[in-house]
PDB file of N, CA and C in Angstrom:
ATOM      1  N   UNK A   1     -10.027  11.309   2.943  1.00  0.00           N
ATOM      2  CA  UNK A   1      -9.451  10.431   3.939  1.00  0.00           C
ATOM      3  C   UNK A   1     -10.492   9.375   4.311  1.00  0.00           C
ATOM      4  N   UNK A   2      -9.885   8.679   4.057  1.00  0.00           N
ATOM      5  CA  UNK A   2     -11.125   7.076   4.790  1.00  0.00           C
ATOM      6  C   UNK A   2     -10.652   6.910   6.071  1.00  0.00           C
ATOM      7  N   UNK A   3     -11.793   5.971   6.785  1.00  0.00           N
ATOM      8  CA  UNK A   3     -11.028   5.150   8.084  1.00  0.00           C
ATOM      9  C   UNK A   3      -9.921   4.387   8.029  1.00  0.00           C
ATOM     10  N   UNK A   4      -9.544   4.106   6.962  1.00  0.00           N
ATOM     11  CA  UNK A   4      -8.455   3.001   6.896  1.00  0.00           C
ATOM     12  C   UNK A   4      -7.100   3.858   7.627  1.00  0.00           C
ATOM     13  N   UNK A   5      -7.586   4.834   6.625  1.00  0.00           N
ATOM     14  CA  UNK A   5      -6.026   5.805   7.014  1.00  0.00           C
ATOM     15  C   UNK A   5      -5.522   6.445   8.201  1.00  0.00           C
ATOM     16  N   UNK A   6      -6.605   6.007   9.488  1.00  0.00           N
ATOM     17  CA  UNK A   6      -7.189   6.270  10.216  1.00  0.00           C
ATOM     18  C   UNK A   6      -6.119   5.780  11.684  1.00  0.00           C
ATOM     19  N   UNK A   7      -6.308   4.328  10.933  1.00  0.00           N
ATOM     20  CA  UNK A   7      -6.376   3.517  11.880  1.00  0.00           C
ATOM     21  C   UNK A   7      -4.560   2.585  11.930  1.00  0.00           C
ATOM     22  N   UNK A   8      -4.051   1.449  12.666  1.00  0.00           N
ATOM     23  CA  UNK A   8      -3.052   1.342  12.739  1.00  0.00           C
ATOM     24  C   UNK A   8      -2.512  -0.167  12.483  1.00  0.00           C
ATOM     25  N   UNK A   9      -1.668  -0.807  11.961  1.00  0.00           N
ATOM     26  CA  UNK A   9      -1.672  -2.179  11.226  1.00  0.00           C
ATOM     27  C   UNK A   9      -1.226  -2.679  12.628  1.00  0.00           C
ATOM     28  N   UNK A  10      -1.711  -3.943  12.236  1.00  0.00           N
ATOM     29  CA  UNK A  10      -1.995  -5.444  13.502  1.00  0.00           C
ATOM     30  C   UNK A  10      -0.869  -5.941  13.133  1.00  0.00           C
ATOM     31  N   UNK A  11       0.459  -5.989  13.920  1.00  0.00           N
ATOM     32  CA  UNK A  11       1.581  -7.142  13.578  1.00  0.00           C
ATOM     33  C   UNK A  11       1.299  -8.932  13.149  1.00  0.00           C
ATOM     34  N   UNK A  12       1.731  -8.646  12.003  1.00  0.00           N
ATOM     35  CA  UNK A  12       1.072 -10.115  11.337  1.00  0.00           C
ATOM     36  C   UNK A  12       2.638 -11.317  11.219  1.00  0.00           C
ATOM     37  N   UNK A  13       2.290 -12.224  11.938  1.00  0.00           N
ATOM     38  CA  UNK A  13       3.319 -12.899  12.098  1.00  0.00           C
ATOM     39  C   UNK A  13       3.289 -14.599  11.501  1.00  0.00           C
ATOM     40  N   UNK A  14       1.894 -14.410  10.961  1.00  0.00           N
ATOM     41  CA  UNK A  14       1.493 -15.781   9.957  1.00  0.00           C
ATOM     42  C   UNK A  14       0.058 -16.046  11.043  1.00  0.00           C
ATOM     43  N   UNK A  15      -0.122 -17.239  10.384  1.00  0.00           N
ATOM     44  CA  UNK A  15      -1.011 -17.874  11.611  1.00  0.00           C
ATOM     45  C   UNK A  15      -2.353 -17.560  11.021  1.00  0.00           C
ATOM     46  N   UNK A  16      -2.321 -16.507  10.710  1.00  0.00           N
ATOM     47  CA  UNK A  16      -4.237 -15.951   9.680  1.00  0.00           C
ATOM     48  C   UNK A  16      -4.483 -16.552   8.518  1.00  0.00           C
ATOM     49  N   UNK A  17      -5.678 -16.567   7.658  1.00  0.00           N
ATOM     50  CA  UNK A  17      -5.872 -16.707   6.206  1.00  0.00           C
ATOM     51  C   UNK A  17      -5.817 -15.525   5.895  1.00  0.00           C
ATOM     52  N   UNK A  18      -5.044 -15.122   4.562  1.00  0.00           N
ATOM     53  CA  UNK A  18      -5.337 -14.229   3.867  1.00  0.00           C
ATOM     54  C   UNK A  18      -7.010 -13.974   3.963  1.00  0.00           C
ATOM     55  N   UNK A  19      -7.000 -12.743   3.247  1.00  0.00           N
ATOM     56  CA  UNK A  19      -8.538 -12.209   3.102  1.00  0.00           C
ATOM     57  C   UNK A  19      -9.091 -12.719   1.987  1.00  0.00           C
ATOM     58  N   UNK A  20     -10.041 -13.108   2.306  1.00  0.00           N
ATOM     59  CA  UNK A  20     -11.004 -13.709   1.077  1.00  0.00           C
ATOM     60  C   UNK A  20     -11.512 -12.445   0.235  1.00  0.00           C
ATOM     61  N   UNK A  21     -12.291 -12.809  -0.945  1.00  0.00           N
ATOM     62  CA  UNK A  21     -12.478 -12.145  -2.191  1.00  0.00           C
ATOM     63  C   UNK A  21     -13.676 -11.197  -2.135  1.00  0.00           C
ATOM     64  N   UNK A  22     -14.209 -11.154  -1.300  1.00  0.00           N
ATOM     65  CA  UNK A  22     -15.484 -10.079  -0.686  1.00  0.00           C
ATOM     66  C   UNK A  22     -14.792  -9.006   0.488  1.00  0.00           C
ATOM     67  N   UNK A  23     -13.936  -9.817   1.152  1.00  0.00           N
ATOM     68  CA  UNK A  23     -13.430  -8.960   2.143  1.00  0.00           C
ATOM     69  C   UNK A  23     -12.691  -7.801   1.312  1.00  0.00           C
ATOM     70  N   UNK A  24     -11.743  -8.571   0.475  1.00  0.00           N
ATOM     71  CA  UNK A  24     -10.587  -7.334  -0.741  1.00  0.00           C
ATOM     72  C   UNK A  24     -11.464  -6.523  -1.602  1.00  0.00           C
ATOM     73  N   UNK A  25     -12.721  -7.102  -1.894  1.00  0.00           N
ATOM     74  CA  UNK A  25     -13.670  -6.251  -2.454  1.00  0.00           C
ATOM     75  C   UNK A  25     -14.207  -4.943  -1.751  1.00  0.00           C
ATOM     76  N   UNK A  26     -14.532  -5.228  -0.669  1.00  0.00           N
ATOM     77  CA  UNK A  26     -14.884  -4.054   0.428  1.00  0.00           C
ATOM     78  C   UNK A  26     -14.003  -3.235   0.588  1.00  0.00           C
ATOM     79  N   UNK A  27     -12.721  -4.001   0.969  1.00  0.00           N
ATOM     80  CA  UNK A  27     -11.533  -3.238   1.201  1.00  0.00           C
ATOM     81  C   UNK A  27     -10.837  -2.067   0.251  1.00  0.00           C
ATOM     82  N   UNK A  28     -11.147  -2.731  -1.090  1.00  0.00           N
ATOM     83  CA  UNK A  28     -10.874  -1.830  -2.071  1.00  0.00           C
ATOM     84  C   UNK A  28     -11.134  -0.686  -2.524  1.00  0.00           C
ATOM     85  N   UNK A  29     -12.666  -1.192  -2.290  1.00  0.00           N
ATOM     86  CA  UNK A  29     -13.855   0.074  -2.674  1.00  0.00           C
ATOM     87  C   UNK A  29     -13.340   1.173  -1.425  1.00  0.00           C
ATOM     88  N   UNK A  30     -12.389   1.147  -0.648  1.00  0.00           N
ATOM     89  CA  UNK A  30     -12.065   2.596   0.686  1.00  0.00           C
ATOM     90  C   UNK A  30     -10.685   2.924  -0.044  1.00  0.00           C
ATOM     91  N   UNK A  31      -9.700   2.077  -1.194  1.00  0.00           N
ATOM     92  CA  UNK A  31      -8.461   3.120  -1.404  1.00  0.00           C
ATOM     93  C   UNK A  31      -8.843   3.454  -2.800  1.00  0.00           C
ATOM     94  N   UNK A  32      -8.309   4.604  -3.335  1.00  0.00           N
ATOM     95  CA  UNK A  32      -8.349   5.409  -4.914  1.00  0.00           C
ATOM     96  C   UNK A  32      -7.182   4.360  -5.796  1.00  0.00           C
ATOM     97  N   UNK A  33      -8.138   3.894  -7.205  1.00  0.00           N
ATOM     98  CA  UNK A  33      -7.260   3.397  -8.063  1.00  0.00           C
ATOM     99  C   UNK A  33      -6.015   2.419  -7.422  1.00  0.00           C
ATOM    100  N   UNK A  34      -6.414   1.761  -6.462  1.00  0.00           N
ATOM    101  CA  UNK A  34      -5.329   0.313  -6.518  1.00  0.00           C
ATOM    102  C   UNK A  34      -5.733  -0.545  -6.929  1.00  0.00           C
ATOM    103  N   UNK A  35      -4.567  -1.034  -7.880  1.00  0.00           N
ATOM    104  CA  UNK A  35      -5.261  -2.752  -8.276  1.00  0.00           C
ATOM    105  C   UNK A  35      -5.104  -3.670  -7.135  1.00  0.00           C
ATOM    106  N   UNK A  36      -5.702  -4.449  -7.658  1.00  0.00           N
ATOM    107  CA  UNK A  36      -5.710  -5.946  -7.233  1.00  0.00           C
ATOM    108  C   UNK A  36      -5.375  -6.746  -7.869  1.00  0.00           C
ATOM    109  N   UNK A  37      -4.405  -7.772  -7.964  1.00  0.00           N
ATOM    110  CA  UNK A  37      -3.776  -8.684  -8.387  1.00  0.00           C
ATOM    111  C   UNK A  37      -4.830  -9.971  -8.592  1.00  0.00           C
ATOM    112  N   UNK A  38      -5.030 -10.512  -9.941  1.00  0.00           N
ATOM    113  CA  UNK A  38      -5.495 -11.584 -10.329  1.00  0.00           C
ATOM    114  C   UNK A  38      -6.043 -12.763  -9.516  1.00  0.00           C
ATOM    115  N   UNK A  39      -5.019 -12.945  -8.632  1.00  0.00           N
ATOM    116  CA  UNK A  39      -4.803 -14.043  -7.832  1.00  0.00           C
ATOM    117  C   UNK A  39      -4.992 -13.169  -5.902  1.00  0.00           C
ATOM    118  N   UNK A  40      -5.511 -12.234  -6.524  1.00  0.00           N
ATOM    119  CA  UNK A  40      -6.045 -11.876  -5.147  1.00  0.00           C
ATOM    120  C   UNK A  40      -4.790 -11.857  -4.080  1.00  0.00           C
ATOM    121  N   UNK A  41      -3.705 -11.325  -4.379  1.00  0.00           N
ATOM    122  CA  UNK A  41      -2.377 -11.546  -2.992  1.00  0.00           C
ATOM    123  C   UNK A  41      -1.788 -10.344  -3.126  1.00  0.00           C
ATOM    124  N   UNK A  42      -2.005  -9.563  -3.927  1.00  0.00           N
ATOM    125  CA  UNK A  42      -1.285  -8.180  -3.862  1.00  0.00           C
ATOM    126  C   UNK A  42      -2.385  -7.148  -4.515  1.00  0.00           C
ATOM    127  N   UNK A  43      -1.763  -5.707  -4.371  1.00  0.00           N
ATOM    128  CA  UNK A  43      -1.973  -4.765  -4.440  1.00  0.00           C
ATOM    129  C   UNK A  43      -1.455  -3.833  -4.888  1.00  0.00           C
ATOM    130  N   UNK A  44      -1.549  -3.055  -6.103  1.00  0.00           N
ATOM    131  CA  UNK A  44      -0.514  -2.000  -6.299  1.00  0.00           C
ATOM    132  C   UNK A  44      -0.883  -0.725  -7.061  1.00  0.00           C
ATOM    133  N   UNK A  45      -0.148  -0.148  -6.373  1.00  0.00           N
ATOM    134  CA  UNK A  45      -0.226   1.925  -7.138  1.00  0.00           C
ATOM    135  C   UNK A  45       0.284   2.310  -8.120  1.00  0.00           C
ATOM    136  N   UNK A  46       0.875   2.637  -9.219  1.00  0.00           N
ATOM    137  CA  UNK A  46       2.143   3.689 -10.170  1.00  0.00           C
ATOM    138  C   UNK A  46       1.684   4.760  -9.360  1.00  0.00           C
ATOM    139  N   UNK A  47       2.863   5.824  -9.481  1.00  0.00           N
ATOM    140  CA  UNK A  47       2.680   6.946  -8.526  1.00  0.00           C
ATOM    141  C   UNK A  47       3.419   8.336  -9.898  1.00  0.00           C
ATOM    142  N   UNK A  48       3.001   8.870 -10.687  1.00  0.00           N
ATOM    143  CA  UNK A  48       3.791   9.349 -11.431  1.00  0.00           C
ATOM    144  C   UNK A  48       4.130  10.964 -10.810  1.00  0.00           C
ATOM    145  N   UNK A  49       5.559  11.470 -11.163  1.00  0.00           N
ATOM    146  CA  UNK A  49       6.141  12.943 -10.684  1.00  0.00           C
ATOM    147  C   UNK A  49       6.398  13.587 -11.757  1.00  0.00           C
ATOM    148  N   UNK A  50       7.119  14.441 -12.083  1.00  0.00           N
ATOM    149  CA  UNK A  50       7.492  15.580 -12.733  1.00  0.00           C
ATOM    150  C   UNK A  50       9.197  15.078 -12.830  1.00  0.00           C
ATOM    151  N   UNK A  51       9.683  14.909 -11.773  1.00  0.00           N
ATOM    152  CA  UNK A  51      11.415  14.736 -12.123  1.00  0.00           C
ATOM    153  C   UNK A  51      11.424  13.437 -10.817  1.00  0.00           C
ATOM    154  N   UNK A  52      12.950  13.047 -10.989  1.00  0.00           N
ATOM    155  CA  UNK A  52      13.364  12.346 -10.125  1.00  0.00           C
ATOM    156  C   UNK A  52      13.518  13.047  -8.705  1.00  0.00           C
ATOM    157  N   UNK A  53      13.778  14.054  -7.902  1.00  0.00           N
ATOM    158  CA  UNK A  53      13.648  14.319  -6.719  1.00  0.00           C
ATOM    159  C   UNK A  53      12.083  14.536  -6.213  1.00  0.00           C
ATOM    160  N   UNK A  54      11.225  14.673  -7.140  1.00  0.00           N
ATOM    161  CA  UNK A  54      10.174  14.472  -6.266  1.00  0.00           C
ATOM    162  C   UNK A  54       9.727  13.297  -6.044  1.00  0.00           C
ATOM    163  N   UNK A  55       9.762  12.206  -6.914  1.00  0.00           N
ATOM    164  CA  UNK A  55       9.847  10.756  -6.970  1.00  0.00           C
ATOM    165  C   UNK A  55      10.122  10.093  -5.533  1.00  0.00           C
ATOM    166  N   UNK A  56      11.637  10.990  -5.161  1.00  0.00           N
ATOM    167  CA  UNK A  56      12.238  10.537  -3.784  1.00  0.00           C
ATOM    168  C   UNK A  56      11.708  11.145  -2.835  1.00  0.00           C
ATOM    169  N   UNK A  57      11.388  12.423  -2.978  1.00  0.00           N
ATOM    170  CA  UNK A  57      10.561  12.799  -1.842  1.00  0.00           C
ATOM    171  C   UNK A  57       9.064  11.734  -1.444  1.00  0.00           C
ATOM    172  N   UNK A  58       8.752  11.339  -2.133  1.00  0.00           N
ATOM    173  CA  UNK A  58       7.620  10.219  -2.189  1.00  0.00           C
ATOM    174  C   UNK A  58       8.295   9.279  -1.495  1.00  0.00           C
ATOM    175  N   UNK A  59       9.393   8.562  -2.235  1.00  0.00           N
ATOM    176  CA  UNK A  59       9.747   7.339  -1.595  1.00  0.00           C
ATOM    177  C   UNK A  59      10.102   7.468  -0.352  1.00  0.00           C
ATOM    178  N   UNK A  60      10.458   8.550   0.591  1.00  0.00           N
ATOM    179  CA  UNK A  60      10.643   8.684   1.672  1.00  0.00           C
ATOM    180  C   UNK A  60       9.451   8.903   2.385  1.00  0.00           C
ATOM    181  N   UNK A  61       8.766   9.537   1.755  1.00  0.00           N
ATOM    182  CA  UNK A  61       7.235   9.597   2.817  1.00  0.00           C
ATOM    183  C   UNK A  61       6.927   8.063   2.886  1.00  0.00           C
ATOM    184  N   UNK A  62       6.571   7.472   1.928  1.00  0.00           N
ATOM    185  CA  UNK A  62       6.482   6.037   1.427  1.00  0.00           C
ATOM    186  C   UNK A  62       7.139   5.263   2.824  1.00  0.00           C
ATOM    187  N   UNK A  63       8.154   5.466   3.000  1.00  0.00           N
ATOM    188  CA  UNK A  63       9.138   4.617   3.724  1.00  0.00           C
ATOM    189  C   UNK A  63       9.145   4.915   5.176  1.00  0.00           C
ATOM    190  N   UNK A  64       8.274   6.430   5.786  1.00  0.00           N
ATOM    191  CA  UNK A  64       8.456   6.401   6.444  1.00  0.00           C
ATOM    192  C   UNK A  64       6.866   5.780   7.354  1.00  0.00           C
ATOM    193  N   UNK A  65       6.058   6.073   6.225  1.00  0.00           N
ATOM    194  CA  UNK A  65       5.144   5.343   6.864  1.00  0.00           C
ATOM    195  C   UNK A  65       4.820   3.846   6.792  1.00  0.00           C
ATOM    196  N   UNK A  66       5.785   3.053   5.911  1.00  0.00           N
ATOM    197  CA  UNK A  66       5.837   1.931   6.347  1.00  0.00           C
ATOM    198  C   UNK A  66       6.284   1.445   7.381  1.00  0.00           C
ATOM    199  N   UNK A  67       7.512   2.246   8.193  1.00  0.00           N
ATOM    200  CA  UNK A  67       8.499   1.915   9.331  1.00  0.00           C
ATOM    201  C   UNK A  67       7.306   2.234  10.319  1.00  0.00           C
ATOM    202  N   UNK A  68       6.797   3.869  10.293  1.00  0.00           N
ATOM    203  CA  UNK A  68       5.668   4.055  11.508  1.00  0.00           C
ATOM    204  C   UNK A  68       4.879   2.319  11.290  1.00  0.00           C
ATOM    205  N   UNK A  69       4.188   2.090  10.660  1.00  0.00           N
ATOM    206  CA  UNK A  69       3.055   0.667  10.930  1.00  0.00           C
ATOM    207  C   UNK A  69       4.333  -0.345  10.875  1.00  0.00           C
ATOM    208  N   UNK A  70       5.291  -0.722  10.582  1.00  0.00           N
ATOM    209  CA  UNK A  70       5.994  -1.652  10.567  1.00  0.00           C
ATOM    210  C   UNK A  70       5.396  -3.022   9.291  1.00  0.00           C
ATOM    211  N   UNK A  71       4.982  -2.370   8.432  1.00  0.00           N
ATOM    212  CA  UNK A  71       4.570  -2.936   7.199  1.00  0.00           C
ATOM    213  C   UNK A  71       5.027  -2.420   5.970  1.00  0.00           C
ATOM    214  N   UNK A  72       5.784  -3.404   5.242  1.00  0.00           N
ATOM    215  CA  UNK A  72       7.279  -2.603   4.045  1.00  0.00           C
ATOM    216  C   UNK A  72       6.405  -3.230   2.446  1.00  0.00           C
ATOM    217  N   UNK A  73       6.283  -2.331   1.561  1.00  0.00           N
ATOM    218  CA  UNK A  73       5.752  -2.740   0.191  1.00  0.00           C
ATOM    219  C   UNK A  73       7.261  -2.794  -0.394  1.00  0.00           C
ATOM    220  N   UNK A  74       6.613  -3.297  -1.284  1.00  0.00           N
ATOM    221  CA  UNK A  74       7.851  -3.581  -2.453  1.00  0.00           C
ATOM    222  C   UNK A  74       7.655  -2.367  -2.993  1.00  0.00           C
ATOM    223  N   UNK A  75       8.501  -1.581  -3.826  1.00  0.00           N
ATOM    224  CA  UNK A  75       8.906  -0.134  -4.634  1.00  0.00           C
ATOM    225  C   UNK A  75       9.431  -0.966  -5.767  1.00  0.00           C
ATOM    226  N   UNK A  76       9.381   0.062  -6.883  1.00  0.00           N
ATOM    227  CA  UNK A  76       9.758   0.148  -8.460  1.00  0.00           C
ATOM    228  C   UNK A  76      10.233   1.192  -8.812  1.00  0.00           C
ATOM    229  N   UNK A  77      11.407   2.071  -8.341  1.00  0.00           N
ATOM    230  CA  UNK A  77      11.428   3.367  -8.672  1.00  0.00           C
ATOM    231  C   UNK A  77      11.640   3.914  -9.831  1.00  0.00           C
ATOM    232  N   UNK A  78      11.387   4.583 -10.702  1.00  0.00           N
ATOM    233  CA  UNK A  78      12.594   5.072 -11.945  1.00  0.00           C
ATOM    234  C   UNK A  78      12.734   6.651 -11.809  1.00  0.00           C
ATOM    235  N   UNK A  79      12.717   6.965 -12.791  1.00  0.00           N
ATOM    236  CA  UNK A  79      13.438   8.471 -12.567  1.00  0.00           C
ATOM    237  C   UNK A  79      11.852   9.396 -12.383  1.00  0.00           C
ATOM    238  N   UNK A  80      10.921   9.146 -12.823  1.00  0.00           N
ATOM    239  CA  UNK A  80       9.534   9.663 -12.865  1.00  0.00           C
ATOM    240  C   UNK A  80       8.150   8.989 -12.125  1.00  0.00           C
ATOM    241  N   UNK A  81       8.495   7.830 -11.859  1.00  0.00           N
ATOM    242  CA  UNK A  81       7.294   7.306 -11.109  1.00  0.00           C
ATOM    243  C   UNK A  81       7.674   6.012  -9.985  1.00  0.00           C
ATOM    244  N   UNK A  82       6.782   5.701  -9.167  1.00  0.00           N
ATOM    245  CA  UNK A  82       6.859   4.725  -8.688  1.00  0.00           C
ATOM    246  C   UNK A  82       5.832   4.112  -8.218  1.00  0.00           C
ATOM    247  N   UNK A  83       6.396   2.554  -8.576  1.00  0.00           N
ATOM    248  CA  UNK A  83       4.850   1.729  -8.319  1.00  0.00           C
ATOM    249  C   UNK A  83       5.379   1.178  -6.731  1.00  0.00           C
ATOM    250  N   UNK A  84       3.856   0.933  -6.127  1.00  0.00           N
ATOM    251  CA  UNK A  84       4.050   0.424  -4.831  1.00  0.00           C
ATOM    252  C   UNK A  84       3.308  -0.864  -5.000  1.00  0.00           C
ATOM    253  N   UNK A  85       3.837  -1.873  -4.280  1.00  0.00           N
ATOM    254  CA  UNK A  85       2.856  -2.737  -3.980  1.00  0.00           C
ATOM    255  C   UNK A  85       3.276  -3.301  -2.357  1.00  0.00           C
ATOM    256  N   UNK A  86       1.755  -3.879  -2.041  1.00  0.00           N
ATOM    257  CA  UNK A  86       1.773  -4.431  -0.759  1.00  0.00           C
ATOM    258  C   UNK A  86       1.313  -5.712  -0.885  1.00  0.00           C
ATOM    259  N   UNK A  87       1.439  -6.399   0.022  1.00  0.00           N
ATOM    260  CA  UNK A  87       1.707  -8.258  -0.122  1.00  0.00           C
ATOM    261  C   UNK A  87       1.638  -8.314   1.864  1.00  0.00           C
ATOM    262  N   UNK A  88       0.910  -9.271   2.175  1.00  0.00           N
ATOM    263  CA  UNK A  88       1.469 -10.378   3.253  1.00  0.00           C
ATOM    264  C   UNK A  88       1.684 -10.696   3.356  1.00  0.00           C
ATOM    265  N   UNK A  89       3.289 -10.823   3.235  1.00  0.00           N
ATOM    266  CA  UNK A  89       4.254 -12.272   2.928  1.00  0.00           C
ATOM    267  C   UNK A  89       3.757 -13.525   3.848  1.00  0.00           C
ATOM    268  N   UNK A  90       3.844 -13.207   5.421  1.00  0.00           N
ATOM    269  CA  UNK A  90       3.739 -13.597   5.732  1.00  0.00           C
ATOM    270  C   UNK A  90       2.733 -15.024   6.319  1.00  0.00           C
ATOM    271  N   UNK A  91       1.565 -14.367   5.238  1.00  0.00           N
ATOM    272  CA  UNK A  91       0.353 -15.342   5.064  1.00  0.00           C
ATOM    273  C   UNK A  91       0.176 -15.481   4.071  1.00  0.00           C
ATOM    274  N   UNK A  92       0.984 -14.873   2.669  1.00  0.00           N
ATOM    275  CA  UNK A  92       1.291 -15.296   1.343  1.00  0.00           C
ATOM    276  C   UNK A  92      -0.226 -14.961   0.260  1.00  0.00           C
ATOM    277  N   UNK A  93      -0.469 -13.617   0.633  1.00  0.00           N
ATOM    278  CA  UNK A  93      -1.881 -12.891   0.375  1.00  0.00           C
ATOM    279  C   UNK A  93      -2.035 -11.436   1.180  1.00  0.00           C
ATOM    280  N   UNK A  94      -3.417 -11.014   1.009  1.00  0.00           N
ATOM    281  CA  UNK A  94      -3.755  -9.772   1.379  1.00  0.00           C
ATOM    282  C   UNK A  94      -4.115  -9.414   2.724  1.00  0.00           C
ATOM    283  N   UNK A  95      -3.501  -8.793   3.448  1.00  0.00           N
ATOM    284  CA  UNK A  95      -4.370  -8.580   4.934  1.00  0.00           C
ATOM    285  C   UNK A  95      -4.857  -7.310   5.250  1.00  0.00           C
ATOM    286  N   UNK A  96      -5.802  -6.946   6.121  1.00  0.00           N
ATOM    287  CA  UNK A  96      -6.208  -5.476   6.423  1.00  0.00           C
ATOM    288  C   UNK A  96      -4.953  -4.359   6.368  1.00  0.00           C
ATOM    289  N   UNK A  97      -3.694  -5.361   6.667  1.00  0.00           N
ATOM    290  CA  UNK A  97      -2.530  -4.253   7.200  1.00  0.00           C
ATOM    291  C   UNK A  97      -2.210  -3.550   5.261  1.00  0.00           C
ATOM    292  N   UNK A  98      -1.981  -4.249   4.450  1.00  0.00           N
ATOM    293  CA  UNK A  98      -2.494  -3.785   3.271  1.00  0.00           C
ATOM    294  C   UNK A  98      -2.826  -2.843   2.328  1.00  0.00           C
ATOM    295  N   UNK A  99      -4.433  -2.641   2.679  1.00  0.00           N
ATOM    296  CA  UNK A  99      -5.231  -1.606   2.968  1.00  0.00           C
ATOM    297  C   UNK A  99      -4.965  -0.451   3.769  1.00  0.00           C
ATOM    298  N   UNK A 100      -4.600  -0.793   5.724  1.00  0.00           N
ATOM    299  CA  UNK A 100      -4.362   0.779   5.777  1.00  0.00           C
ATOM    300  C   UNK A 100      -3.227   1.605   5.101  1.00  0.00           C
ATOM    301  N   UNK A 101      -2.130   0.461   4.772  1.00  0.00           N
ATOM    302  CA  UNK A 101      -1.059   1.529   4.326  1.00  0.00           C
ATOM    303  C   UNK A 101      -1.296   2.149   2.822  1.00  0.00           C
ATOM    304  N   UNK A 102      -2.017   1.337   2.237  1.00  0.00           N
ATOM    305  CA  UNK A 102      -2.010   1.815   0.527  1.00  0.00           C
ATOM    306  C   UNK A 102      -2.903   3.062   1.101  1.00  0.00           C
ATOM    307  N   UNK A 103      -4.350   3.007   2.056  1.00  0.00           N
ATOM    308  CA  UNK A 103      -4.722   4.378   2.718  1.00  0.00           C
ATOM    309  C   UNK A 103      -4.239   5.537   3.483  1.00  0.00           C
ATOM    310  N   UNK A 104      -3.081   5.199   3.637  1.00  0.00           N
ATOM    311  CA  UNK A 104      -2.184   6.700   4.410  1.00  0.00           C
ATOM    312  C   UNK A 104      -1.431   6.653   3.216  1.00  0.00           C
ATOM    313  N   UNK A 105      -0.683   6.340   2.206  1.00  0.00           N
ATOM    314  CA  UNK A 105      -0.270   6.887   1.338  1.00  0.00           C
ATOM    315  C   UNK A 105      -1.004   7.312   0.257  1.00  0.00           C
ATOM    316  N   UNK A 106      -2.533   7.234   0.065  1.00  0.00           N
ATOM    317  CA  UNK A 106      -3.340   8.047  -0.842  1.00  0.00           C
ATOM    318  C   UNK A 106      -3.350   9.280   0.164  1.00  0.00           C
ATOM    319  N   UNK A 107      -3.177   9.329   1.062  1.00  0.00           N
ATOM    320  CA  UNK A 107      -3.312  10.439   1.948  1.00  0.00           C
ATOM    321  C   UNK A 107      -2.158  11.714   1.821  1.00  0.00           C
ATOM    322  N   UNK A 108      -0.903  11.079   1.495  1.00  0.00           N
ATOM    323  CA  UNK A 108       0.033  11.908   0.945  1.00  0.00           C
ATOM    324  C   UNK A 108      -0.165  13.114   0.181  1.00  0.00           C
ATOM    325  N   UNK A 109       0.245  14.235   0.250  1.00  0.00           N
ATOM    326  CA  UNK A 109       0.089  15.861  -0.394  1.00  0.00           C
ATOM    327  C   UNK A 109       0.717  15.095  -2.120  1.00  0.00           C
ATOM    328  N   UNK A 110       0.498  15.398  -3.247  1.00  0.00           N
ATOM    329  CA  UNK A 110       0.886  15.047  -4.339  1.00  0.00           C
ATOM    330  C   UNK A 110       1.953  16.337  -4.393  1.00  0.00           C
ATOM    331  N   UNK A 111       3.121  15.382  -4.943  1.00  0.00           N
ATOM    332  CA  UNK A 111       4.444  16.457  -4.621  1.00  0.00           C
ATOM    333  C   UNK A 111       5.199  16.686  -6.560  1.00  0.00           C
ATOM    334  N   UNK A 112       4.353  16.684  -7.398  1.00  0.00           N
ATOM    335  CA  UNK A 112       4.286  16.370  -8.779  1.00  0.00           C
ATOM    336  C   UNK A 112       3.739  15.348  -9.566  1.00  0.00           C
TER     337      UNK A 112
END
């Protein structure tokens, strides 16, 4: 468990710069195996299971801790895995809020 996972996302309503390329660097080095997107604006997991209901059991943990922080990734589901990614739409790049959530969902019990 890192601090990230710790801690609780800042309602982002525009108005910030995305995070610069040292900040996502730091940031990174606290979650397990997420990329980083080329262009520095996203973030993302594959999440692989055993069958499709554990898949969903994920996507619901997934979902519910996006609703707790009020910060929603995009999903990819298929019958065996799912990729997550997170984005700031709203500042059209990466923000701390980001980070904690890709960190409470490394936090998740692996359910296959």
């Amino acid at each position: 468990m890192t601090e990230l996972s710790t801690i609780r996302c800042v309602a982002c309503e525009g108005g910030i710069a995305p995070l610069m390329k040292d900040e996502i660097k730091k940031l990174s080095d606290q979650i397990e195996n997420w990329e980083v997107a080329t262009d520095n604006k996203k973030i993302s997991k594959r999440f692989s299971f055993k069958n499709f209901y554990k898949t969903m059991a994920f996507v619901n943990a997934v979902a519910w801790i996006a609703n707790q922080e009020n910060h929603h990734p995009d999903l990819e589901v298929g019958f065996n895995y799912c990729l997550v990614k997170y984005s700031t739409h709203a500042i059209d790049g990466l923000s701390k809020n980001d980070f904690i959530c890709a960190a409470k969902i490394d936090t998740l019990q692996p359910v296959g």
